[in-house]
PDB file of N, CA and C in Angstrom:
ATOM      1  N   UNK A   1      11.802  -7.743   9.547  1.00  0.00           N
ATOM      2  CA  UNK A   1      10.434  -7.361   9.841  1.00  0.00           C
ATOM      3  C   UNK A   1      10.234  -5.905   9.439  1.00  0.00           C
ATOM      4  N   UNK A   2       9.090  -5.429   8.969  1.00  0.00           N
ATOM      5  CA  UNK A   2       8.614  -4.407   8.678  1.00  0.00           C
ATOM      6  C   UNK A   2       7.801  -3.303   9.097  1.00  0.00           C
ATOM      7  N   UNK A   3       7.432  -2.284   8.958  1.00  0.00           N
ATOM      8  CA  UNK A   3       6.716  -1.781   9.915  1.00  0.00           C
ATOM      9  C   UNK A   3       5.055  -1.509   9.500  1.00  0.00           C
ATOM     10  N   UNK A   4       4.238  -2.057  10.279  1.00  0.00           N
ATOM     11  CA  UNK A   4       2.613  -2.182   9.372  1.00  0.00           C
ATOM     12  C   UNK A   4       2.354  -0.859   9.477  1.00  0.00           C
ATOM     13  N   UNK A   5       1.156  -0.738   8.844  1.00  0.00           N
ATOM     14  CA  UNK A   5       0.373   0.647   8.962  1.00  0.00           C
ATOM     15  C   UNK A   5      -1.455   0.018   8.365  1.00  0.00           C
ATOM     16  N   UNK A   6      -2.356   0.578   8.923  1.00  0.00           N
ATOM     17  CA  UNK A   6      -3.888   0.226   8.255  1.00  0.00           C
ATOM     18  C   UNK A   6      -4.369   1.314   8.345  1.00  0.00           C
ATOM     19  N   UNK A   7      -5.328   1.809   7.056  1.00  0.00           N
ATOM     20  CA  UNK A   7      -5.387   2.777   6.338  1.00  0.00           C
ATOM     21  C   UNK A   7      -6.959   2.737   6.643  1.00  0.00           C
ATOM     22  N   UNK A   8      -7.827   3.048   7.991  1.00  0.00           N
ATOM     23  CA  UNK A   8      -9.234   2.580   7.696  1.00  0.00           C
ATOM     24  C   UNK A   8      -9.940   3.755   6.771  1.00  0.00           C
ATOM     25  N   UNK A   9     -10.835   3.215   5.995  1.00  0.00           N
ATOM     26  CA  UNK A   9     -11.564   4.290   5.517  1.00  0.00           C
ATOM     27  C   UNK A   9     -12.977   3.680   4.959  1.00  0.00           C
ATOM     28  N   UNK A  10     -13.936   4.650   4.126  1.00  0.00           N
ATOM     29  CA  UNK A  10     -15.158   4.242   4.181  1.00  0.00           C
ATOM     30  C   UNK A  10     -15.027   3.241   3.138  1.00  0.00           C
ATOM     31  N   UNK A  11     -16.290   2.551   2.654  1.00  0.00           N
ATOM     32  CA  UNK A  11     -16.472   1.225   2.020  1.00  0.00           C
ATOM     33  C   UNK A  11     -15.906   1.917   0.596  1.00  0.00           C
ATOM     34  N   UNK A  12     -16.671   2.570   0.144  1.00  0.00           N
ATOM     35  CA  UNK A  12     -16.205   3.510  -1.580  1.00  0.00           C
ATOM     36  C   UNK A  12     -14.723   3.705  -1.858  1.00  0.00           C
ATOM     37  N   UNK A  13     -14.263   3.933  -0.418  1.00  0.00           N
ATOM     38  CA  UNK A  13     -12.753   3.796  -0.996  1.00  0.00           C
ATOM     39  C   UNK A  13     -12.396   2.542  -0.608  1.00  0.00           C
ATOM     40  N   UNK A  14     -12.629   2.226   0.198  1.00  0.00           N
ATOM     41  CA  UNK A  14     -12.043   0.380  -0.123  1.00  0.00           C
ATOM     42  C   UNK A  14     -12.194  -0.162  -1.400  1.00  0.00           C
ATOM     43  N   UNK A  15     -13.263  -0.142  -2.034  1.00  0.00           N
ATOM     44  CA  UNK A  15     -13.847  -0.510  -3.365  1.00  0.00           C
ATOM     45  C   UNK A  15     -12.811   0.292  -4.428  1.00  0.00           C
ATOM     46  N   UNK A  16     -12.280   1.274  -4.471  1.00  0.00           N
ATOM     47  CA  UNK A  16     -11.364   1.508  -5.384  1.00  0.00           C
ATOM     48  C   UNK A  16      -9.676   1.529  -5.348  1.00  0.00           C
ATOM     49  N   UNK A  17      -9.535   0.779  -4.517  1.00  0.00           N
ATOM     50  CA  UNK A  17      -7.980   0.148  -4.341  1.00  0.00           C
ATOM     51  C   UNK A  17      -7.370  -0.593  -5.102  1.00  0.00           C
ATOM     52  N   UNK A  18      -8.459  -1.790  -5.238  1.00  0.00           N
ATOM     53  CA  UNK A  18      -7.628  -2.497  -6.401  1.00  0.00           C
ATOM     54  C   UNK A  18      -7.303  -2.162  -7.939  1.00  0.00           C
ATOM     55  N   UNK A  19      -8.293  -1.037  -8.260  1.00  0.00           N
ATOM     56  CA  UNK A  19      -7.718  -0.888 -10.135  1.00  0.00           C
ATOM     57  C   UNK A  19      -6.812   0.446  -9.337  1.00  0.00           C
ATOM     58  N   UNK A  20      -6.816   1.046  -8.409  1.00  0.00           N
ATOM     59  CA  UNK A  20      -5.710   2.298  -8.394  1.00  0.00           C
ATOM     60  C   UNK A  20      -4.375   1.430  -8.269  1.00  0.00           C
ATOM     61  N   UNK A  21      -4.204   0.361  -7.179  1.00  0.00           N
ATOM     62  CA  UNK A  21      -2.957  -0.194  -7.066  1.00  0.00           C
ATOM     63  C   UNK A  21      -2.535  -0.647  -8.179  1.00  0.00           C
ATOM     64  N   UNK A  22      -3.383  -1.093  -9.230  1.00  0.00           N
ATOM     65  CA  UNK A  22      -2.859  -2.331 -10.123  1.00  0.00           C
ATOM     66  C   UNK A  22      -2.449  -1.207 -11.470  1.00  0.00           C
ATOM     67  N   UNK A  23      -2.788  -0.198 -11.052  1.00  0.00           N
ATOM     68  CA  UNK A  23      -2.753   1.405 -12.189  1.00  0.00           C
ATOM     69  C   UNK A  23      -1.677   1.920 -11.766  1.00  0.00           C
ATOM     70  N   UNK A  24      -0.895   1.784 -10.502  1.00  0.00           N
ATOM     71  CA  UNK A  24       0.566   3.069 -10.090  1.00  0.00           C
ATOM     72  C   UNK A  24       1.632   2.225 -10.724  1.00  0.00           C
ATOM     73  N   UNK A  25       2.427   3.220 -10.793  1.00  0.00           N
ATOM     74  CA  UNK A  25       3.941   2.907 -11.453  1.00  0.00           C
ATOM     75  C   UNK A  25       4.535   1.943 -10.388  1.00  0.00           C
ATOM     76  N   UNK A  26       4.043   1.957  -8.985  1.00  0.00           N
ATOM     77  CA  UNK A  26       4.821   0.813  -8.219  1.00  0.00           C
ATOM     78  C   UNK A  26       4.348  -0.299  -8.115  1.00  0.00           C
ATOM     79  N   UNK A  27       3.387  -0.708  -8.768  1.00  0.00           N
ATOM     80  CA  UNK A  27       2.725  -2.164  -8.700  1.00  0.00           C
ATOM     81  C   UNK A  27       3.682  -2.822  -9.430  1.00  0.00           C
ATOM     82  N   UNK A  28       4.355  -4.291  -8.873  1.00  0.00           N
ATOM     83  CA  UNK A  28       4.862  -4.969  -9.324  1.00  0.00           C
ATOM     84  C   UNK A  28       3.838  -5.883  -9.745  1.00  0.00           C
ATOM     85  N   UNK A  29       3.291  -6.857  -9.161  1.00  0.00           N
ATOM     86  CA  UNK A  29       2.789  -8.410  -9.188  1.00  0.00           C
ATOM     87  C   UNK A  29       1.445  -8.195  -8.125  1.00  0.00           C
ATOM     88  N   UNK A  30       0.429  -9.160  -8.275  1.00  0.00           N
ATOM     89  CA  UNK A  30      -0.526  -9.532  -7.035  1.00  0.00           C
ATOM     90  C   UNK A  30      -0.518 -11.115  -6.830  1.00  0.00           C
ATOM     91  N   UNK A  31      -0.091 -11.221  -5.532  1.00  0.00           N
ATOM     92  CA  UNK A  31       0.401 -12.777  -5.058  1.00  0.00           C
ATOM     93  C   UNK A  31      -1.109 -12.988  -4.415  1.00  0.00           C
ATOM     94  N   UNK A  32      -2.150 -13.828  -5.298  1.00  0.00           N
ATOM     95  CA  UNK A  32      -3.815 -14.292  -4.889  1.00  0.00           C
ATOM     96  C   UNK A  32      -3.353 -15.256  -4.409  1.00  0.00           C
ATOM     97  N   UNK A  33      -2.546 -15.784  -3.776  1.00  0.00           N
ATOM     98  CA  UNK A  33      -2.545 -17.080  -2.560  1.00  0.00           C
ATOM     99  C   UNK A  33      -2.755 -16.416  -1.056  1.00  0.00           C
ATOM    100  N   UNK A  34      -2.052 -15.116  -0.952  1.00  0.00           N
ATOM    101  CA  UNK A  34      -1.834 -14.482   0.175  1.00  0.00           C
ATOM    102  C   UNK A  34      -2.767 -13.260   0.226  1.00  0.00           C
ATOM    103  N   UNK A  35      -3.475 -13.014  -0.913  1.00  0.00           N
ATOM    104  CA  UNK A  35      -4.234 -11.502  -0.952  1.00  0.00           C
ATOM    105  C   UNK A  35      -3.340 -10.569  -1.221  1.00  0.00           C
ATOM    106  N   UNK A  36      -1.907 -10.396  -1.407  1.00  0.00           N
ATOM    107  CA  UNK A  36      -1.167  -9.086  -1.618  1.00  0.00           C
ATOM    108  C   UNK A  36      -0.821  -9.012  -2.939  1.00  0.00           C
ATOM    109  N   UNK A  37      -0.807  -7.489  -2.379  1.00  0.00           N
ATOM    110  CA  UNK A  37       0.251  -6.688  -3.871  1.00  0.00           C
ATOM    111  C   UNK A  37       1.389  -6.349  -3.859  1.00  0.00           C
ATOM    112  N   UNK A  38       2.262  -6.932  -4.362  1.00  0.00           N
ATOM    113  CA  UNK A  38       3.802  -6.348  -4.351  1.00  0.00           C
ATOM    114  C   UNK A  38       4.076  -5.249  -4.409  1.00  0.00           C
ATOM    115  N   UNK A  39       4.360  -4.067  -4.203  1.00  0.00           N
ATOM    116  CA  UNK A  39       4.650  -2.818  -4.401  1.00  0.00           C
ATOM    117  C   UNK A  39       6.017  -2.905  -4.708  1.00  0.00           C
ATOM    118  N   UNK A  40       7.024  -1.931  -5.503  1.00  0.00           N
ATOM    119  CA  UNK A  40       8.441  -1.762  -5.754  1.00  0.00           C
ATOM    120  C   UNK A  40       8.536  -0.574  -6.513  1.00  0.00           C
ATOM    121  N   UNK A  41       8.749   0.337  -6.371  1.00  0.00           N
ATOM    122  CA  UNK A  41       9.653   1.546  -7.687  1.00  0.00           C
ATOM    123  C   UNK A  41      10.595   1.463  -8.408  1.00  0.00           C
ATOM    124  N   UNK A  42      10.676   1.064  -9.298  1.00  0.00           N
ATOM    125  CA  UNK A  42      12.068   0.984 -10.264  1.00  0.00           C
ATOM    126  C   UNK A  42      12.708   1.761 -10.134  1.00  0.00           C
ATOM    127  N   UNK A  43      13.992   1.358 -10.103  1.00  0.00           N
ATOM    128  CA  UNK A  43      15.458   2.396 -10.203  1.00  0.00           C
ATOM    129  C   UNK A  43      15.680   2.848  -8.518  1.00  0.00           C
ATOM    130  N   UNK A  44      14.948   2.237  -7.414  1.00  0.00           N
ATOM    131  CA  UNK A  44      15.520   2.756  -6.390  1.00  0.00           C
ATOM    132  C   UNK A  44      16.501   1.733  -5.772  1.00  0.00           C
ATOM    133  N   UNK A  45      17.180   2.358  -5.243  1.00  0.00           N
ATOM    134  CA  UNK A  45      18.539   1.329  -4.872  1.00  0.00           C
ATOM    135  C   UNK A  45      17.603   0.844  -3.410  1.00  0.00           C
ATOM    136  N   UNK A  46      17.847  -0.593  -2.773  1.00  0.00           N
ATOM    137  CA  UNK A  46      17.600  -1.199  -1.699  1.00  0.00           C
ATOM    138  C   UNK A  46      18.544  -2.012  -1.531  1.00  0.00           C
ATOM    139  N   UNK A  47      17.666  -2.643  -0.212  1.00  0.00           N
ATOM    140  CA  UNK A  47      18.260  -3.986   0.351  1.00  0.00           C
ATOM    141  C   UNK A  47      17.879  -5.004   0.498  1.00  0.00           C
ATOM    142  N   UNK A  48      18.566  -5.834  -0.422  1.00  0.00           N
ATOM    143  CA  UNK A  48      17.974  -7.131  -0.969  1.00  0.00           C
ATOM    144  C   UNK A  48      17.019  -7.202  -2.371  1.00  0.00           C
ATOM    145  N   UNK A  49      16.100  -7.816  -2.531  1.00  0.00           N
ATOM    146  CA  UNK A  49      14.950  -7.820  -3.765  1.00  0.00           C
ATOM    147  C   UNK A  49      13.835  -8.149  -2.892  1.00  0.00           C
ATOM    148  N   UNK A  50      13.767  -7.396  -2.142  1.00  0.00           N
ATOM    149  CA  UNK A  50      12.136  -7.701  -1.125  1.00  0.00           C
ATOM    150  C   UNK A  50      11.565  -6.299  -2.146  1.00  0.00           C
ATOM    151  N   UNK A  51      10.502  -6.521  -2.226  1.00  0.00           N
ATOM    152  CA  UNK A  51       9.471  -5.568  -2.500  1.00  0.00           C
ATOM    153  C   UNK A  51       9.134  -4.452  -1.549  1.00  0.00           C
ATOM    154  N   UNK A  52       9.531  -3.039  -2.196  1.00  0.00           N
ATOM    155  CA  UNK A  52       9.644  -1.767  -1.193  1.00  0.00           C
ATOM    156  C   UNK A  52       8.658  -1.733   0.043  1.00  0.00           C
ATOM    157  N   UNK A  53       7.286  -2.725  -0.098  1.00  0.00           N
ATOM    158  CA  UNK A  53       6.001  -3.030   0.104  1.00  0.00           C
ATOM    159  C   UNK A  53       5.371  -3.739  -0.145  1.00  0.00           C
ATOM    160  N   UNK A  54       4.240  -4.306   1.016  1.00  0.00           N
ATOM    161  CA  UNK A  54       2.861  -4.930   0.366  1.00  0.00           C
ATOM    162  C   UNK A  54       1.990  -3.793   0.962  1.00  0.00           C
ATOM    163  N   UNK A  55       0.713  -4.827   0.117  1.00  0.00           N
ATOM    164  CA  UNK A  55      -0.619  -4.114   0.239  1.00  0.00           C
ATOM    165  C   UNK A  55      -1.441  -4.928   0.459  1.00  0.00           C
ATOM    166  N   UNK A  56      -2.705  -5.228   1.477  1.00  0.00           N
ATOM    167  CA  UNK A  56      -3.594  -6.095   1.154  1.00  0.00           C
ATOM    168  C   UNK A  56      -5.100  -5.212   1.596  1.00  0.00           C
ATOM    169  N   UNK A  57      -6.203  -5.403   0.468  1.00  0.00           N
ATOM    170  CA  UNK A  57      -7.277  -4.836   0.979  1.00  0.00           C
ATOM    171  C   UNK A  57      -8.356  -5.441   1.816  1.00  0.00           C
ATOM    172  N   UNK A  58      -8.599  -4.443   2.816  1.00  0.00           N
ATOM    173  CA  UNK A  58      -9.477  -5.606   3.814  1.00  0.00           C
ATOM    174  C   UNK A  58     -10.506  -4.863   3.621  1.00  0.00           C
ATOM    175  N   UNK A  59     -11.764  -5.106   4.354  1.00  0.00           N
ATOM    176  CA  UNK A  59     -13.150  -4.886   4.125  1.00  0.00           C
ATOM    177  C   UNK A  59     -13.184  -3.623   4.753  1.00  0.00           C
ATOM    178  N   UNK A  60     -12.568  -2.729   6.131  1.00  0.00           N
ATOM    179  CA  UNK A  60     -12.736  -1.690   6.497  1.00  0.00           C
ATOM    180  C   UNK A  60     -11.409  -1.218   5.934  1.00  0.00           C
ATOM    181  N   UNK A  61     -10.727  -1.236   5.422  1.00  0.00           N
ATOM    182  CA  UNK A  61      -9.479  -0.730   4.751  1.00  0.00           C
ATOM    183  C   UNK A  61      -8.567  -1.008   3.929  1.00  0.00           C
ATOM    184  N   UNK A  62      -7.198  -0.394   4.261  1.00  0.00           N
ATOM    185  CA  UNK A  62      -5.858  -1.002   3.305  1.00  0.00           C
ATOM    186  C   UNK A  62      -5.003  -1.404   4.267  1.00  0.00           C
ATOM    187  N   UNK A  63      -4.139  -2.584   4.704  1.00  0.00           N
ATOM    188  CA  UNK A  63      -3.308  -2.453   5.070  1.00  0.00           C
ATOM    189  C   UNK A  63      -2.231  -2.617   4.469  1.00  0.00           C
ATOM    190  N   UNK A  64      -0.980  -2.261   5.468  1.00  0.00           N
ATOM    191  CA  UNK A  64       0.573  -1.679   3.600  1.00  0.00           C
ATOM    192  C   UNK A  64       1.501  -1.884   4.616  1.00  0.00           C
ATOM    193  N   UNK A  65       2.641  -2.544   4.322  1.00  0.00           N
ATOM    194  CA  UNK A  65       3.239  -3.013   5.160  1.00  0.00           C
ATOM    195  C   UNK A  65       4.681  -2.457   4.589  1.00  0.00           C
ATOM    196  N   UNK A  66       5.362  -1.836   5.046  1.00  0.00           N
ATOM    197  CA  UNK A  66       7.035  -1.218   4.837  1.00  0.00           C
ATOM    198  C   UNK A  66       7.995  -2.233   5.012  1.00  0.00           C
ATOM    199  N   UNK A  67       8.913  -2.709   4.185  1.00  0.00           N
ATOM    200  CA  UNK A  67       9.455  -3.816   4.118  1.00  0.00           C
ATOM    201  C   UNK A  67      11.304  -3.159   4.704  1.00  0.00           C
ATOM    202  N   UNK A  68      11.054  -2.022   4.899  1.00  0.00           N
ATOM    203  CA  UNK A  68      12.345  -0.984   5.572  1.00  0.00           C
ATOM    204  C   UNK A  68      13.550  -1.066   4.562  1.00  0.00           C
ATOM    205  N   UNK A  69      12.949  -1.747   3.052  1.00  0.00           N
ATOM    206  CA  UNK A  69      14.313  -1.909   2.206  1.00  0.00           C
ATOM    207  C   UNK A  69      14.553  -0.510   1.580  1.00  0.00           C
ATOM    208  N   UNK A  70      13.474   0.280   1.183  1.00  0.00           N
ATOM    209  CA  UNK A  70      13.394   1.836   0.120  1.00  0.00           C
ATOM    210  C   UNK A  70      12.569   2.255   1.216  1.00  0.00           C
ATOM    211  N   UNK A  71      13.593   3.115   2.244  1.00  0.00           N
ATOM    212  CA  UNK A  71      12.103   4.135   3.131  1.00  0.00           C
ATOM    213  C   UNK A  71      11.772   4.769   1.786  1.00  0.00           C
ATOM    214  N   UNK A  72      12.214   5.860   1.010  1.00  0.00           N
ATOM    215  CA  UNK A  72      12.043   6.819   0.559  1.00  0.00           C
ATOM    216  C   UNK A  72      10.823   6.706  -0.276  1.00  0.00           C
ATOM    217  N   UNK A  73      10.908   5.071  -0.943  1.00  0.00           N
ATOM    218  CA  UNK A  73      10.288   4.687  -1.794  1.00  0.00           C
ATOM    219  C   UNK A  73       8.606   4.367  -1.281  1.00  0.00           C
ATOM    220  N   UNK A  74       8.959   3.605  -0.357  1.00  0.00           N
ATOM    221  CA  UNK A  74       7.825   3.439   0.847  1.00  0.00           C
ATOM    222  C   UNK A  74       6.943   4.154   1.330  1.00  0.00           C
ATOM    223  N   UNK A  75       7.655   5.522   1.363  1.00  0.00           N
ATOM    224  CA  UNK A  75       7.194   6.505   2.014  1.00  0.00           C
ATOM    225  C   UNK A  75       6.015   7.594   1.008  1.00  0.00           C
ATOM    226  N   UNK A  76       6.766   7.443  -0.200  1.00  0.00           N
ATOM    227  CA  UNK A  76       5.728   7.714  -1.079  1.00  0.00           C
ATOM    228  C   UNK A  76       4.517   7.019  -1.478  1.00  0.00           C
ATOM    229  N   UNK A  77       4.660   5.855  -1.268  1.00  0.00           N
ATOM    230  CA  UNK A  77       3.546   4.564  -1.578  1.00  0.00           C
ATOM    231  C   UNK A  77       2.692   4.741  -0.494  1.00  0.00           C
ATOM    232  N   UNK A  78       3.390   5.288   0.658  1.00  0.00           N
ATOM    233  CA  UNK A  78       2.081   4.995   1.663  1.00  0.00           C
ATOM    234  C   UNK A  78       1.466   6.258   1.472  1.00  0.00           C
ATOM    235  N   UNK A  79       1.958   7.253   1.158  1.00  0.00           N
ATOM    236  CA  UNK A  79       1.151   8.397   1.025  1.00  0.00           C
ATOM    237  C   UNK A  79       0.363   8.665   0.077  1.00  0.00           C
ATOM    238  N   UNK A  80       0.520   7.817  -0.906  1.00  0.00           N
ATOM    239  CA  UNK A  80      -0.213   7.785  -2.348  1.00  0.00           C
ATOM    240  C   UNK A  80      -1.505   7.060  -1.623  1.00  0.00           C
ATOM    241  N   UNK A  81      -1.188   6.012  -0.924  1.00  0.00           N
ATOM    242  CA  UNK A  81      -2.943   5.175  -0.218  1.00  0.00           C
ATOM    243  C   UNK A  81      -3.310   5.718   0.760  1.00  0.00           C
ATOM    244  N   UNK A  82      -2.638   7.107   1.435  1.00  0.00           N
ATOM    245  CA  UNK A  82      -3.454   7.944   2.284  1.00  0.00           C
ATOM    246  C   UNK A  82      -4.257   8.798   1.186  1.00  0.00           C
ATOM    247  N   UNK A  83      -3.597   9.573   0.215  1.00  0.00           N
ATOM    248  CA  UNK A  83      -4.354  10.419  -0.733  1.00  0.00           C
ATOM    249  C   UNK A  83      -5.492   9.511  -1.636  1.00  0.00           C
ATOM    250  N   UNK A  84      -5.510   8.558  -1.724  1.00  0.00           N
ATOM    251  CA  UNK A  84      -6.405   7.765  -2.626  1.00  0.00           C
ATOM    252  C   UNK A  84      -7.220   7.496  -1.373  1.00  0.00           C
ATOM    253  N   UNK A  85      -7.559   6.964  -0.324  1.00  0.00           N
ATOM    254  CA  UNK A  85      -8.472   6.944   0.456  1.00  0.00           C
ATOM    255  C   UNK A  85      -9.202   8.303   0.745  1.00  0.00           C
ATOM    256  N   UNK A  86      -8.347   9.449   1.340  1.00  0.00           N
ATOM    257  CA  UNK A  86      -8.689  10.865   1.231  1.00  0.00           C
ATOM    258  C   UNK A  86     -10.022  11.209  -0.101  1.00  0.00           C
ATOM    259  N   UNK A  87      -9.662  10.924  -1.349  1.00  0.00           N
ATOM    260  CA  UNK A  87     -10.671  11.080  -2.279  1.00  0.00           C
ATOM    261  C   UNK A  87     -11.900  10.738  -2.135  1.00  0.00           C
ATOM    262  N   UNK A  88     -11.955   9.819  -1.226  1.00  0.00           N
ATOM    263  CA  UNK A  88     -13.161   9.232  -1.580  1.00  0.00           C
ATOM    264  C   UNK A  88     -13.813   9.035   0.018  1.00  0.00           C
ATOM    265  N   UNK A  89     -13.277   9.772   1.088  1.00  0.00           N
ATOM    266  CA  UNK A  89     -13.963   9.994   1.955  1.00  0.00           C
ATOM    267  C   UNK A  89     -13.037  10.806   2.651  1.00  0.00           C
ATOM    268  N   UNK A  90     -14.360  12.060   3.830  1.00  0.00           N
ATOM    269  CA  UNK A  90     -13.523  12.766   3.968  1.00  0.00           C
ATOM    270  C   UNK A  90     -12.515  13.033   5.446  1.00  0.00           C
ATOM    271  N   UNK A  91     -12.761  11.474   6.038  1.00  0.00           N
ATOM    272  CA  UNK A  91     -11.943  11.257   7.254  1.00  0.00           C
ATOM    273  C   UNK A  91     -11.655   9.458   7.122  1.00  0.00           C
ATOM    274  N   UNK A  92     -10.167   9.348   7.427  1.00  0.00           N
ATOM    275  CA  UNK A  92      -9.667   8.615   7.559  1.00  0.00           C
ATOM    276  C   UNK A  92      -9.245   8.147   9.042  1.00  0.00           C
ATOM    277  N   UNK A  93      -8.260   6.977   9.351  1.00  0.00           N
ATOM    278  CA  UNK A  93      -7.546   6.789  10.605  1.00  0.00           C
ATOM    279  C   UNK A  93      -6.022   5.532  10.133  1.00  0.00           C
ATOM    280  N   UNK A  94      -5.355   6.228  10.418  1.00  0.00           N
ATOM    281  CA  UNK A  94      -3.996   5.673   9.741  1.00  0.00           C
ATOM    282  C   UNK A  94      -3.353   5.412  11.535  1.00  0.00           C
ATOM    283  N   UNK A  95      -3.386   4.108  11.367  1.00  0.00           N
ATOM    284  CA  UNK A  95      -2.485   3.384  13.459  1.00  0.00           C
ATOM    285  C   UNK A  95      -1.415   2.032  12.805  1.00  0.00           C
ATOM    286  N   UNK A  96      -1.010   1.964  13.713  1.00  0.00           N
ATOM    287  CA  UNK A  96      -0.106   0.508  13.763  1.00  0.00           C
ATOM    288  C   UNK A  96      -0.445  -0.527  14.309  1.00  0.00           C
ATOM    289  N   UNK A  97      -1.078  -1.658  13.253  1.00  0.00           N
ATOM    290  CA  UNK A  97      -1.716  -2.894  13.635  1.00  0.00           C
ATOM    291  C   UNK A  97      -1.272  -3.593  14.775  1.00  0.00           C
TER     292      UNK A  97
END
């Protein structure tokens, strides 16, 4: 199990999640049965072949889920969808679902 996080922010940045995710160097795949995005960084060592992360966009936000295989890796991914929400409005709320 992993540890969630939801990223609320205004509608404008919800609306630009999907071409930023599908644009970073950690986008693996988007699984449209489930709504997610695979997240992974190449070249980081883990555990197992789980994906460093998902992502799924909801209507008041992002939620991104840490799969605890690459903190390091993880840790940058989630901060990349705090700074990409940040852009585009100028208060957020980042809790544990």
């Amino acid at each position: 199990m992993g540890r969630e996080y939801k990223i609320v922010c205004d509608p404008q940045a919800v609306a630009s999640f999907d071409g930023f995710l599908r644009s970073q160097p950690y986008f693996d795949s988007y699984d449209a049965v489930n709504s997610l995005y695979n997240l992974r960084e190449s070249g980081i060592a883990k555990e197992g072949d789980w994906p460093d992360g998902y992502a799924s966009i909801e209507p008041n936000g992002v939620y991104f889920c840490d799969n605890l295989t690459a903190t390091k890796s993880a840790a940058w991914i989630l901060k990349s969808l705090i700074d990409q929400a940040l852009t585009h409005c100028d208060r957020i709320v980042v809790y544990e679902p």
